[in-house]
PDB file of N, CA and C in Angstrom:
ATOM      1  N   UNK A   1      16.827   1.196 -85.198  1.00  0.00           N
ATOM      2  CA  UNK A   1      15.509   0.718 -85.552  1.00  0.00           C
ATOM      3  C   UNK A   1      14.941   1.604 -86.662  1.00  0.00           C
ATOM      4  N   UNK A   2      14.222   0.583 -87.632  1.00  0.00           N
ATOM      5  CA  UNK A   2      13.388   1.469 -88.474  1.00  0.00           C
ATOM      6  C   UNK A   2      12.083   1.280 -88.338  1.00  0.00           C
ATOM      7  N   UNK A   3      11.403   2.785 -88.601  1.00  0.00           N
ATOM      8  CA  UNK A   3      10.052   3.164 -88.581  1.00  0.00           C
ATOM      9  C   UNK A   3       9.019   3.090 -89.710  1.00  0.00           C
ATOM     10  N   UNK A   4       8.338   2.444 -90.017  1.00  0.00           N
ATOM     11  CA  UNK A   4       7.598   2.455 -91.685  1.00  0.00           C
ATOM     12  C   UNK A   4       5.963   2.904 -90.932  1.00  0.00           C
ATOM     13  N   UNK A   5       5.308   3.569 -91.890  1.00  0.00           N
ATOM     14  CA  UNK A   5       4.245   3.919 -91.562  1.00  0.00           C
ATOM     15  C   UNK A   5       3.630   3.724 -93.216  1.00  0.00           C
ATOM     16  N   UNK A   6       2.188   3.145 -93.010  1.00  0.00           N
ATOM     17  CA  UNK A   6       1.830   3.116 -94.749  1.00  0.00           C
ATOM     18  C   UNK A   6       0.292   3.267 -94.595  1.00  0.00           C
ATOM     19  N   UNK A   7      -0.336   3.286 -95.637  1.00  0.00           N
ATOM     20  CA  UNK A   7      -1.652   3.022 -95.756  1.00  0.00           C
ATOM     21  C   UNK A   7      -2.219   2.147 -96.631  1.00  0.00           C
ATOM     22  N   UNK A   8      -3.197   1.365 -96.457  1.00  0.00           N
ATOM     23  CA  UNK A   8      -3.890   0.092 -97.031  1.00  0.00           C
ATOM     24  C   UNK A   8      -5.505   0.480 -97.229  1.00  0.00           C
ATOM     25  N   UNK A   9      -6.198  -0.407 -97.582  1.00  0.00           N
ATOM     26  CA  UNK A   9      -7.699  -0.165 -97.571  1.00  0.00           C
ATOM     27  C   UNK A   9      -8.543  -1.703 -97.702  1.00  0.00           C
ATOM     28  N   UNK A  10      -9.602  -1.989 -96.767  1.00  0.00           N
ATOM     29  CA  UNK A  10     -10.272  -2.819 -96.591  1.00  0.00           C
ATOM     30  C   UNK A  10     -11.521  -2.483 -96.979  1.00  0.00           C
ATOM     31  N   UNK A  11     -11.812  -3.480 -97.644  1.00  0.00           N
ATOM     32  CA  UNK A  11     -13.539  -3.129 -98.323  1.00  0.00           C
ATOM     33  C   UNK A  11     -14.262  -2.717 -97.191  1.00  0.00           C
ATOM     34  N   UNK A  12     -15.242  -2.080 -97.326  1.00  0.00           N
ATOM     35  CA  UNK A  12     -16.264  -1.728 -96.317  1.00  0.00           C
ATOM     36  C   UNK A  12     -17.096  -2.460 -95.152  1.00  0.00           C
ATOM     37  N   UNK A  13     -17.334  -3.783 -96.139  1.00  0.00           N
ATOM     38  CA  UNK A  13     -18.343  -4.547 -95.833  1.00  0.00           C
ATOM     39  C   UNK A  13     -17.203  -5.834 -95.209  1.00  0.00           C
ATOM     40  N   UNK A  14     -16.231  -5.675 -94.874  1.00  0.00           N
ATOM     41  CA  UNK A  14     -15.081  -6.543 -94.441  1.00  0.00           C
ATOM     42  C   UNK A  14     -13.848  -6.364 -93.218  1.00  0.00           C
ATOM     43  N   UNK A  15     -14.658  -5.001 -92.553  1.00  0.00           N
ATOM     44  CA  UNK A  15     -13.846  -4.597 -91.609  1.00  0.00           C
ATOM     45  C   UNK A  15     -13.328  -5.698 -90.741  1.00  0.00           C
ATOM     46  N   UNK A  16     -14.782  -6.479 -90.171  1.00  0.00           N
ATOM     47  CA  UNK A  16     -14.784  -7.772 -88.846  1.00  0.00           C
ATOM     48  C   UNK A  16     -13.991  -8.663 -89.382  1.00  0.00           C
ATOM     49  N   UNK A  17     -14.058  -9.195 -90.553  1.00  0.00           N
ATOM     50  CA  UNK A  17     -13.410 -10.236 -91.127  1.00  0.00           C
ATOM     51  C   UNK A  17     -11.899  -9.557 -90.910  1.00  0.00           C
ATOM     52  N   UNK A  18     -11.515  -8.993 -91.517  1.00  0.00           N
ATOM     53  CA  UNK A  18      -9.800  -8.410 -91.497  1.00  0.00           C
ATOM     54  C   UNK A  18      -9.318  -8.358 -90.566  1.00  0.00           C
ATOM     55  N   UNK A  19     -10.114  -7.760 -89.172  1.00  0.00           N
ATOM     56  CA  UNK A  19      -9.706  -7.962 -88.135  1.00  0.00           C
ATOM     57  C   UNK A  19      -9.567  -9.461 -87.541  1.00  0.00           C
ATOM     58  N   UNK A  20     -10.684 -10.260 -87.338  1.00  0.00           N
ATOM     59  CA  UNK A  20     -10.847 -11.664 -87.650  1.00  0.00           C
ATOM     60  C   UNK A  20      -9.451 -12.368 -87.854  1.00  0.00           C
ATOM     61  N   UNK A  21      -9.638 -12.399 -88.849  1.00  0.00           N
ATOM     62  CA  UNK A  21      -7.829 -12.690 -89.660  1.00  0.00           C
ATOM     63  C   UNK A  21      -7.027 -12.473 -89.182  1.00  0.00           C
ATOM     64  N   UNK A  22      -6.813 -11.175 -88.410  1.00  0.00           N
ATOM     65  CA  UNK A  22      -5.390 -10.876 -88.274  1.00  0.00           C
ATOM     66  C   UNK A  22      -5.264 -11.597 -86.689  1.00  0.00           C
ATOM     67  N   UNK A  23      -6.764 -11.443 -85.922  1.00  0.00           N
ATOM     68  CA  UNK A  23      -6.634 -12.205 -84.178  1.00  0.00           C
ATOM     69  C   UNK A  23      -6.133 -13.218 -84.379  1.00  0.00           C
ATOM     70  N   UNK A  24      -6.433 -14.200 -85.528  1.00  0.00           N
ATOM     71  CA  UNK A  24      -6.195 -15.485 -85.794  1.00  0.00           C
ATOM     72  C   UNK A  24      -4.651 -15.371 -86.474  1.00  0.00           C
ATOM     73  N   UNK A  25      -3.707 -15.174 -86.854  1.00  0.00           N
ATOM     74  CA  UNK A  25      -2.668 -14.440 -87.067  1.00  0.00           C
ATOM     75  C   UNK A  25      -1.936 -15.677 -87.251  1.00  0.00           C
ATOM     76  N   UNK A  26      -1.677 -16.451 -88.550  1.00  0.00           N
ATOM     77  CA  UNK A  26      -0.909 -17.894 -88.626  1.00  0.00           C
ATOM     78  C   UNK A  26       0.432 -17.845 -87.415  1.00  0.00           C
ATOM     79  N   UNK A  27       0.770 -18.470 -86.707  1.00  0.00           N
ATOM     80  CA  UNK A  27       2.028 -18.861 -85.999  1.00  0.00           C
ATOM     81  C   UNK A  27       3.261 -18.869 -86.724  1.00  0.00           C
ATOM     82  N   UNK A  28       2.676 -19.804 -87.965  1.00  0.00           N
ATOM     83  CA  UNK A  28       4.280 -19.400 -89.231  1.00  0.00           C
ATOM     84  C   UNK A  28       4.311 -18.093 -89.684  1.00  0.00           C
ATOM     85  N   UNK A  29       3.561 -17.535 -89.695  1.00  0.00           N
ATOM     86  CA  UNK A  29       3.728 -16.245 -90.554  1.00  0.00           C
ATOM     87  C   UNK A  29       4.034 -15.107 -89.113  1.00  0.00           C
ATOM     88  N   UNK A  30       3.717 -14.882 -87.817  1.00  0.00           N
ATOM     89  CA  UNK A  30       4.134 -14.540 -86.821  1.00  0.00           C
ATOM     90  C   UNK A  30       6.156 -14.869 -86.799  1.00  0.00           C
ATOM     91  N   UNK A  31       6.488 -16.214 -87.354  1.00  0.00           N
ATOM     92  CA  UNK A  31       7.552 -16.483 -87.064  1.00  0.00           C
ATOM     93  C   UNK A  31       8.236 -16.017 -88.342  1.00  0.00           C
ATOM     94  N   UNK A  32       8.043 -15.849 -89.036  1.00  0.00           N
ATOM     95  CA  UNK A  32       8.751 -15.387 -90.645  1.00  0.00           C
ATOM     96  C   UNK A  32       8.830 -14.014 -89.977  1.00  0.00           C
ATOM     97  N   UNK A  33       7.691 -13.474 -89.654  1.00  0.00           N
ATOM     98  CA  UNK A  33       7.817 -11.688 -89.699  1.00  0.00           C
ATOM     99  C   UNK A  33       9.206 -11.550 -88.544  1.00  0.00           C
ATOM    100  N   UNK A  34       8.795 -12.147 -87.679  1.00  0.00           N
ATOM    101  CA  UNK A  34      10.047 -11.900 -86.736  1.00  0.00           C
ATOM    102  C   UNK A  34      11.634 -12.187 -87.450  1.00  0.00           C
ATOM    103  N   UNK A  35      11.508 -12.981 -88.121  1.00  0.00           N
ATOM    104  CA  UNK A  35      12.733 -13.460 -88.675  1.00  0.00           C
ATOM    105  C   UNK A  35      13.131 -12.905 -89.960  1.00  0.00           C
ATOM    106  N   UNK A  36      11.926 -12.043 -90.279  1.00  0.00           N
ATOM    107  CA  UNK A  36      12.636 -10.780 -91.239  1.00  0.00           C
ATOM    108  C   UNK A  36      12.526  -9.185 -90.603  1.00  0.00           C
ATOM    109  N   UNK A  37      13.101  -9.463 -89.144  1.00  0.00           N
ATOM    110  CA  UNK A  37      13.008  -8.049 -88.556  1.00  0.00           C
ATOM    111  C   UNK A  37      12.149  -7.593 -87.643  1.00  0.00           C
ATOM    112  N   UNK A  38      11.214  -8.231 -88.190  1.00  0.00           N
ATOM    113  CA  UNK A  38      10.110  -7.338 -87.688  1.00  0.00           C
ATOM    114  C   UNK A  38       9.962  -7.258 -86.101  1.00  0.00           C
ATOM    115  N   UNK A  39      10.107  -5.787 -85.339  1.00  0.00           N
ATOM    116  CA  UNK A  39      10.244  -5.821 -83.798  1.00  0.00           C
ATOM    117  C   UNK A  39       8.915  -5.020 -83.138  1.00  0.00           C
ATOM    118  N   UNK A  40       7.947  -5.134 -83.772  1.00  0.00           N
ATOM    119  CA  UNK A  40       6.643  -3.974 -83.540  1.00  0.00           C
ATOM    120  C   UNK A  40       5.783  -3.667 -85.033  1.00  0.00           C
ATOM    121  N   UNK A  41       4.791  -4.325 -84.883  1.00  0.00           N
ATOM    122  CA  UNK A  41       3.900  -4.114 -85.898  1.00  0.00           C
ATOM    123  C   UNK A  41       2.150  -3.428 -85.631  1.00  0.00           C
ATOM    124  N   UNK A  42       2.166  -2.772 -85.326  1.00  0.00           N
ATOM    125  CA  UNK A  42       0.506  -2.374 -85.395  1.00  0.00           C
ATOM    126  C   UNK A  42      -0.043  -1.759 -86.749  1.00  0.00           C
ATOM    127  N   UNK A  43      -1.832  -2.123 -86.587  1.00  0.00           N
ATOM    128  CA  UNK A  43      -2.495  -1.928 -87.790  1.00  0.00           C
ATOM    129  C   UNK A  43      -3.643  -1.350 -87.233  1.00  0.00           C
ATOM    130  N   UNK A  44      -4.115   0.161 -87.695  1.00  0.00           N
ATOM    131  CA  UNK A  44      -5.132   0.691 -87.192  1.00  0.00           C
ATOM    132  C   UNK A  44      -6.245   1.036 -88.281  1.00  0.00           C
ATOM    133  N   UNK A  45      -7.766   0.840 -88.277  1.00  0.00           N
ATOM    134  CA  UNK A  45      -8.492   0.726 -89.265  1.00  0.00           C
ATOM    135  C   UNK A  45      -9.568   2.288 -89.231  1.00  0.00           C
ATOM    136  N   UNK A  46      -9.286   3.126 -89.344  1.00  0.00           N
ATOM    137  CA  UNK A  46     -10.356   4.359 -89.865  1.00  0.00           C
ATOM    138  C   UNK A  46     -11.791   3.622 -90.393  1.00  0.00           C
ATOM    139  N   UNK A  47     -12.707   3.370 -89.833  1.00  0.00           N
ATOM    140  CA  UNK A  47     -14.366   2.885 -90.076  1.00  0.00           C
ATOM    141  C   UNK A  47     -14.944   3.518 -91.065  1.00  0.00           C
ATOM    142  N   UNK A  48     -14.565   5.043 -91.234  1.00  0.00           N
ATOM    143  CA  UNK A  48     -15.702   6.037 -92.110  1.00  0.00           C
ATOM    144  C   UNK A  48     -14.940   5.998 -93.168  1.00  0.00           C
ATOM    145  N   UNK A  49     -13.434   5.270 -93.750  1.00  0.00           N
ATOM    146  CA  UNK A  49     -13.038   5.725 -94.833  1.00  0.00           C
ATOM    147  C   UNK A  49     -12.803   3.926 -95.351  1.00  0.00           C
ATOM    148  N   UNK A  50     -12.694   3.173 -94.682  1.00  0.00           N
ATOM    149  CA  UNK A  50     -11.577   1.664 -94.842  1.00  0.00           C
ATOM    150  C   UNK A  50     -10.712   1.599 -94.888  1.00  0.00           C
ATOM    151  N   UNK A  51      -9.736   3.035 -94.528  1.00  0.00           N
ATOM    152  CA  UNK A  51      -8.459   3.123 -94.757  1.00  0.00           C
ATOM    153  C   UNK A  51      -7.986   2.421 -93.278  1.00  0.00           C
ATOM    154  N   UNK A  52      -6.917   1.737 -93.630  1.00  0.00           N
ATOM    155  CA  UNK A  52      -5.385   1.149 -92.473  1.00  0.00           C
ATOM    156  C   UNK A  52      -4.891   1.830 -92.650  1.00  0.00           C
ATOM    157  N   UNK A  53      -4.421   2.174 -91.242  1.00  0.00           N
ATOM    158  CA  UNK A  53      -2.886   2.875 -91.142  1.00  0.00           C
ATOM    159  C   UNK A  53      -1.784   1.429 -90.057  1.00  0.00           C
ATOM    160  N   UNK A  54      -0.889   1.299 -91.305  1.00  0.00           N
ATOM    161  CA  UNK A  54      -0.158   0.295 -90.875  1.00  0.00           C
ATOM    162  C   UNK A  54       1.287   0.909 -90.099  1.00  0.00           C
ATOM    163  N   UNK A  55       1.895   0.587 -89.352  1.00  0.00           N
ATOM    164  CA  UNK A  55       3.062   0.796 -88.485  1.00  0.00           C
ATOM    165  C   UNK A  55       3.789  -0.382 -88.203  1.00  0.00           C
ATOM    166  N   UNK A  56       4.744  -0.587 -88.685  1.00  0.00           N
ATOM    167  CA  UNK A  56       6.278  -1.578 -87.988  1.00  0.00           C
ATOM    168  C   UNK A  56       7.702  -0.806 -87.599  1.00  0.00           C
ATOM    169  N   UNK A  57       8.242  -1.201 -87.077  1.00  0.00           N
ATOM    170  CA  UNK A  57       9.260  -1.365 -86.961  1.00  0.00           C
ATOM    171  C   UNK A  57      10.172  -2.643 -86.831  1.00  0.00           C
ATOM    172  N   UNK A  58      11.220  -2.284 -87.583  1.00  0.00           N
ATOM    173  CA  UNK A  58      12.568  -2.945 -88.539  1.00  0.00           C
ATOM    174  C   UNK A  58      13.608  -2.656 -88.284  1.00  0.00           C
ATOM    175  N   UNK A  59      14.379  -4.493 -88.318  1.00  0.00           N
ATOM    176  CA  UNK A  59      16.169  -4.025 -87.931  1.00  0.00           C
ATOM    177  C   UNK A  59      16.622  -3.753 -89.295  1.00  0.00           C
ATOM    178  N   UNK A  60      16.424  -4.373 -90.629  1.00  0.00           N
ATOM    179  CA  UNK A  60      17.147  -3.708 -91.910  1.00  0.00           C
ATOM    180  C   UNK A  60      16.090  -4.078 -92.931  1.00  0.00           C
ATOM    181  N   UNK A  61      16.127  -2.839 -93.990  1.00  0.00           N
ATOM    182  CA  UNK A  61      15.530  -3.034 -95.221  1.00  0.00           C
ATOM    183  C   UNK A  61      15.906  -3.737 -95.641  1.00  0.00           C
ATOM    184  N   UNK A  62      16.727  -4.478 -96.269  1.00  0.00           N
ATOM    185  CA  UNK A  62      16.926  -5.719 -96.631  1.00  0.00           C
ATOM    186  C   UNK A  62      16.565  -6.946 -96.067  1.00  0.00           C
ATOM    187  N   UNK A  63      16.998  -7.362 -94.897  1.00  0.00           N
ATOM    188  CA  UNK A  63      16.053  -8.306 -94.490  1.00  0.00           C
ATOM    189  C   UNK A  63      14.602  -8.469 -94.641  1.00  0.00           C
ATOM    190  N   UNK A  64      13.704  -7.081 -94.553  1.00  0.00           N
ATOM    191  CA  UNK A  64      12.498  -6.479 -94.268  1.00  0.00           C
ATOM    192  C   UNK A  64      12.004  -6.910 -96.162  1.00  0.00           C
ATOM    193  N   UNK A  65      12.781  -6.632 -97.342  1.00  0.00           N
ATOM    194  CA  UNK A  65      12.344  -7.121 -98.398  1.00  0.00           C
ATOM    195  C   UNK A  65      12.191  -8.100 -98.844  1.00  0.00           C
ATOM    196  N   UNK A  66      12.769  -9.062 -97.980  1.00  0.00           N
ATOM    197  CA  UNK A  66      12.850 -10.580 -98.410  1.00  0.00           C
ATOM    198  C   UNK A  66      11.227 -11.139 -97.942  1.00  0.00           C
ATOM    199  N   UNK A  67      10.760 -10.257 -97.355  1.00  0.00           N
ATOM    200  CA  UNK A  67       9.599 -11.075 -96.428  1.00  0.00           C
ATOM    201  C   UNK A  67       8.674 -11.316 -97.404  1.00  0.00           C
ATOM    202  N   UNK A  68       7.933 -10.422 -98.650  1.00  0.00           N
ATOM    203  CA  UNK A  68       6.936 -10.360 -99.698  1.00  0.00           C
ATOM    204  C   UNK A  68       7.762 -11.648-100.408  1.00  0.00           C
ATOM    205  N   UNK A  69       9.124 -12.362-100.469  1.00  0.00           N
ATOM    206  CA  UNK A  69       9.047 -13.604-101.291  1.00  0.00           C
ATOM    207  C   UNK A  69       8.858 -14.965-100.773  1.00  0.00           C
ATOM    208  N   UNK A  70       8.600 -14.799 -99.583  1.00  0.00           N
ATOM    209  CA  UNK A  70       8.318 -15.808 -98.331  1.00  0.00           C
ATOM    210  C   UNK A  70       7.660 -16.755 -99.076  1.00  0.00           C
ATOM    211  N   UNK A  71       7.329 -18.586 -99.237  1.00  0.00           N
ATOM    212  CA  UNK A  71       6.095 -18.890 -99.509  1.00  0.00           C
ATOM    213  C   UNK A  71       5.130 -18.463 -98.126  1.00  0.00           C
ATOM    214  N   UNK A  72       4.866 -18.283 -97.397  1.00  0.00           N
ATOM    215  CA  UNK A  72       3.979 -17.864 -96.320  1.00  0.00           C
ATOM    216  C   UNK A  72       3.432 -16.638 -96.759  1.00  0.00           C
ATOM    217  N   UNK A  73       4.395 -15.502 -96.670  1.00  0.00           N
ATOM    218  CA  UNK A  73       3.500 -14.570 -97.406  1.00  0.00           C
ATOM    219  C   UNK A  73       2.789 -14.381 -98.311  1.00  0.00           C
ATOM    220  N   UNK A  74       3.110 -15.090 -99.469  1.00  0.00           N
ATOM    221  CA  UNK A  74       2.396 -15.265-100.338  1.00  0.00           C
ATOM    222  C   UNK A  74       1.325 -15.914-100.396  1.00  0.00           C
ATOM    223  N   UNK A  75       1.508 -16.996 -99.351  1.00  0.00           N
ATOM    224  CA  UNK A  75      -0.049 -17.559 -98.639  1.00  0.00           C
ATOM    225  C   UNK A  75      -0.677 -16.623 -98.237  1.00  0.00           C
ATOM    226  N   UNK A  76      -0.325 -15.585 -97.723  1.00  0.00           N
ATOM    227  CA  UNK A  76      -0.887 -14.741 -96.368  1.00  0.00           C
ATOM    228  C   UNK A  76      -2.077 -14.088 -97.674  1.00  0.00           C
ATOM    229  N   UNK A  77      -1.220 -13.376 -98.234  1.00  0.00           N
ATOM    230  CA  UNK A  77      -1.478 -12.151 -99.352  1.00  0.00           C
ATOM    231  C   UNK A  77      -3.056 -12.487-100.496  1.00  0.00           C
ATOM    232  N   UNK A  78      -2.611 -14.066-100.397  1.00  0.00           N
ATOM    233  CA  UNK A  78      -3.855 -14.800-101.277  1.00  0.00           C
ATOM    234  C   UNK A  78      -5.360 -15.235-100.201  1.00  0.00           C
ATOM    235  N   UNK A  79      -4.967 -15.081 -99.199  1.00  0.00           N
ATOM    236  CA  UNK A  79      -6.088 -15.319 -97.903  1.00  0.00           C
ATOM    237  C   UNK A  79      -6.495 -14.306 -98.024  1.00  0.00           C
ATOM    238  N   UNK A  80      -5.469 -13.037 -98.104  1.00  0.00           N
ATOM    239  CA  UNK A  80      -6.381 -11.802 -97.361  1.00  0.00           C
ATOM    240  C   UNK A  80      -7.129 -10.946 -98.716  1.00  0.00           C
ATOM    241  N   UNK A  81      -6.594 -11.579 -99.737  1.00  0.00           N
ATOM    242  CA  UNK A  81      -7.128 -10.986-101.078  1.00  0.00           C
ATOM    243  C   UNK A  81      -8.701 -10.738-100.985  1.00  0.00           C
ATOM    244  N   UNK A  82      -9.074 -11.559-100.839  1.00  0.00           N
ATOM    245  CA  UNK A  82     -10.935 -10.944-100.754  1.00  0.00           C
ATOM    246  C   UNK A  82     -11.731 -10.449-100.014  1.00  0.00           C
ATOM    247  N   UNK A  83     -10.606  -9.382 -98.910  1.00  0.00           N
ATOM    248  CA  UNK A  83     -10.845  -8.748 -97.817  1.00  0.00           C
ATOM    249  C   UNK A  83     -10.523  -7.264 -97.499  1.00  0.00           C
ATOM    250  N   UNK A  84      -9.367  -6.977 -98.847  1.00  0.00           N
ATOM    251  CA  UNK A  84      -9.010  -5.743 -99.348  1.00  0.00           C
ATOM    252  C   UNK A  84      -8.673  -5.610-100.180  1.00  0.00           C
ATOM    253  N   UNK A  85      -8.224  -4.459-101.013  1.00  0.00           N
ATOM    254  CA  UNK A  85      -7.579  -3.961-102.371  1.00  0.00           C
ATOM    255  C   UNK A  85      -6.382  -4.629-102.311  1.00  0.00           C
ATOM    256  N   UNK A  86      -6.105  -5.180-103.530  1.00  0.00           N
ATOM    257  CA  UNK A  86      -4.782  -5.847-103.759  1.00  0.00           C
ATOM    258  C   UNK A  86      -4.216  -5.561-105.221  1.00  0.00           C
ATOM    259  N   UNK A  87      -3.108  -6.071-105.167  1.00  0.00           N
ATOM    260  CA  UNK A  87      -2.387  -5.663-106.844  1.00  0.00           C
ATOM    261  C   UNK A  87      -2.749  -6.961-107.831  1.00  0.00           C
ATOM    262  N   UNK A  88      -2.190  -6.846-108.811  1.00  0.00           N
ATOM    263  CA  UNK A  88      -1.769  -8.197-109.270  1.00  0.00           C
ATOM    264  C   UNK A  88      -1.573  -9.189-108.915  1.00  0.00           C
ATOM    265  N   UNK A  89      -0.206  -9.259-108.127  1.00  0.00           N
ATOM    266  CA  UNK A  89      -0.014 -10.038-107.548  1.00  0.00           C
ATOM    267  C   UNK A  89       0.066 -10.603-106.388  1.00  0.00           C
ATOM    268  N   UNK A  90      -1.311  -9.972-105.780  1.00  0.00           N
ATOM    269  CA  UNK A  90      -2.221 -10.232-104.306  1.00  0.00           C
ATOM    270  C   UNK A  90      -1.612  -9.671-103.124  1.00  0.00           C
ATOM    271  N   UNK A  91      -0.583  -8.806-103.236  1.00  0.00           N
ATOM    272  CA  UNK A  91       0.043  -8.089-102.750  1.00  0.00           C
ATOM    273  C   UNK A  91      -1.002  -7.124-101.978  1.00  0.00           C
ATOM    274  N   UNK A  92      -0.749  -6.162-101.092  1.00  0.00           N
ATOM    275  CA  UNK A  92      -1.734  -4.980-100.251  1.00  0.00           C
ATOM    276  C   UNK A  92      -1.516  -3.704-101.398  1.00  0.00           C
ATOM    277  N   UNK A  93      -2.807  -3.393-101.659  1.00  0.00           N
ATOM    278  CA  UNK A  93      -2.300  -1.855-102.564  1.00  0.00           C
ATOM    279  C   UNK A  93      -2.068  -1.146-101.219  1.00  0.00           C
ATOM    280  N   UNK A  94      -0.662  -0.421-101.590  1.00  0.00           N
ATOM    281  CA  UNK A  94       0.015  -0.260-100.142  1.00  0.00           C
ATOM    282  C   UNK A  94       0.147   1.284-100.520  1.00  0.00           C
ATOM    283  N   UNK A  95       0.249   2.516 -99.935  1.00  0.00           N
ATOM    284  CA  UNK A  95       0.722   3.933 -99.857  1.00  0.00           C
ATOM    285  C   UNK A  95       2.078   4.353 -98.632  1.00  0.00           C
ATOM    286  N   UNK A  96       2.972   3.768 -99.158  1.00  0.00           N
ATOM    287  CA  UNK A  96       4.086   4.268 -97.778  1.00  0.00           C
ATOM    288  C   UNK A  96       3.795   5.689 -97.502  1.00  0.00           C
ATOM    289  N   UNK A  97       4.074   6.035 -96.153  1.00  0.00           N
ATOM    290  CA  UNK A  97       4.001   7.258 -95.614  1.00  0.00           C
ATOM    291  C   UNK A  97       5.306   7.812 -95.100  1.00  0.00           C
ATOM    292  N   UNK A  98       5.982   8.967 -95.762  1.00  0.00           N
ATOM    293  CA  UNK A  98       6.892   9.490 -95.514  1.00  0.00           C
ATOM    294  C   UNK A  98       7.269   9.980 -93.689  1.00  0.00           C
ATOM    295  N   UNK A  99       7.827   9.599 -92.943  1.00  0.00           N
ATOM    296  CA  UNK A  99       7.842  10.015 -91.361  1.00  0.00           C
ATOM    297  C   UNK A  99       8.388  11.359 -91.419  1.00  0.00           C
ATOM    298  N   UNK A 100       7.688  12.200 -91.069  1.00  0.00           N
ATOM    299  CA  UNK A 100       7.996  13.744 -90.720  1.00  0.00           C
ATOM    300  C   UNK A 100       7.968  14.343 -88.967  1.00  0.00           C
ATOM    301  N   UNK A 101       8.196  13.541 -87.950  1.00  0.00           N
ATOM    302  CA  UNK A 101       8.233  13.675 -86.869  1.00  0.00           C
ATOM    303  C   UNK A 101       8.111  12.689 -85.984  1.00  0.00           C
ATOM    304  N   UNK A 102       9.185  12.344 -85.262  1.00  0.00           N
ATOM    305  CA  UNK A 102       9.171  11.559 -84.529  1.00  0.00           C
ATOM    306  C   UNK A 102       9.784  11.870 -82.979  1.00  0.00           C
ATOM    307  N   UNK A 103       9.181  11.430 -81.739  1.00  0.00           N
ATOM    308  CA  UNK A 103      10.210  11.551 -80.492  1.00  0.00           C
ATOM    309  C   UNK A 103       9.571  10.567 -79.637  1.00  0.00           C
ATOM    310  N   UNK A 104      10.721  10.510 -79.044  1.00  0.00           N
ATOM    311  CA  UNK A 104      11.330   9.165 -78.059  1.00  0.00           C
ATOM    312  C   UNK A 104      11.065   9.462 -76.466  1.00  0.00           C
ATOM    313  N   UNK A 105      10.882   9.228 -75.823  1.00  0.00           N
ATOM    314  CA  UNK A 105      11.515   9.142 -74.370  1.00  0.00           C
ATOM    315  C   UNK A 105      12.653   8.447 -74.360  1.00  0.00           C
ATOM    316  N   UNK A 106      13.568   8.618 -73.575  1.00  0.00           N
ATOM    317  CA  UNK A 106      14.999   7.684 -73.287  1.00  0.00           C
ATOM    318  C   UNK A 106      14.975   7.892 -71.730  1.00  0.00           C
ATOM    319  N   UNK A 107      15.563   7.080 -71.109  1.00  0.00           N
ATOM    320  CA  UNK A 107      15.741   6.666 -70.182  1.00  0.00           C
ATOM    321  C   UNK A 107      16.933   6.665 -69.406  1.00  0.00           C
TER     322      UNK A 107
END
């Protein structure tokens, strides 16, 4: 399994809405993410800054890159555009976070 950790940013005045959005969470786009890997996704929102701290886990980077050419995602990306910082091409201005510690329980 892979671990990605990143950071995002939601306008201020758009916290409820983002969250909003995501409760409501399209069914196709639930089924794409799964079907590019995706086995665990959480998104946590810092209030005093707008910063996300995003978390997934992934069976392969490659599969995991195909997902940004999805048409769904690209739906997704143009919904959520007026709810946070985005690029060009409506993409999340995204900050990956390097993982410097991790542990498990095993069983």
């Amino acid at each position: 399994m892979i671990r990605k950790g990143f950071i995002m940013y939601v306008y201020p005045h758009m916290h409820e809405e983002y969250e909003r959005r995501h409760h409501e969470l399209w069914p196709e786009m639930l089924e794409e993410l799964y079907e590019h890997g995706v086995t665990n996704y959480s998104i946590f929102l810092d209030k005093e800054t707008s910063q996300l701290f995003g978390y997934l886990e992934i069976e392969d980077e490659e599969k995991w890159s195909k997902m940004a050419k999805t048409d769904i995602n690209q739906k997704w990306w143009a919904y959520m555009e007026p709810v946070m910082e985005t690029n060009p091409d409506k993409s999340p201005v995204t900050k990956e976070l390097r993982e410097v510690f991790h542990i498990e329980k095993k069983d």
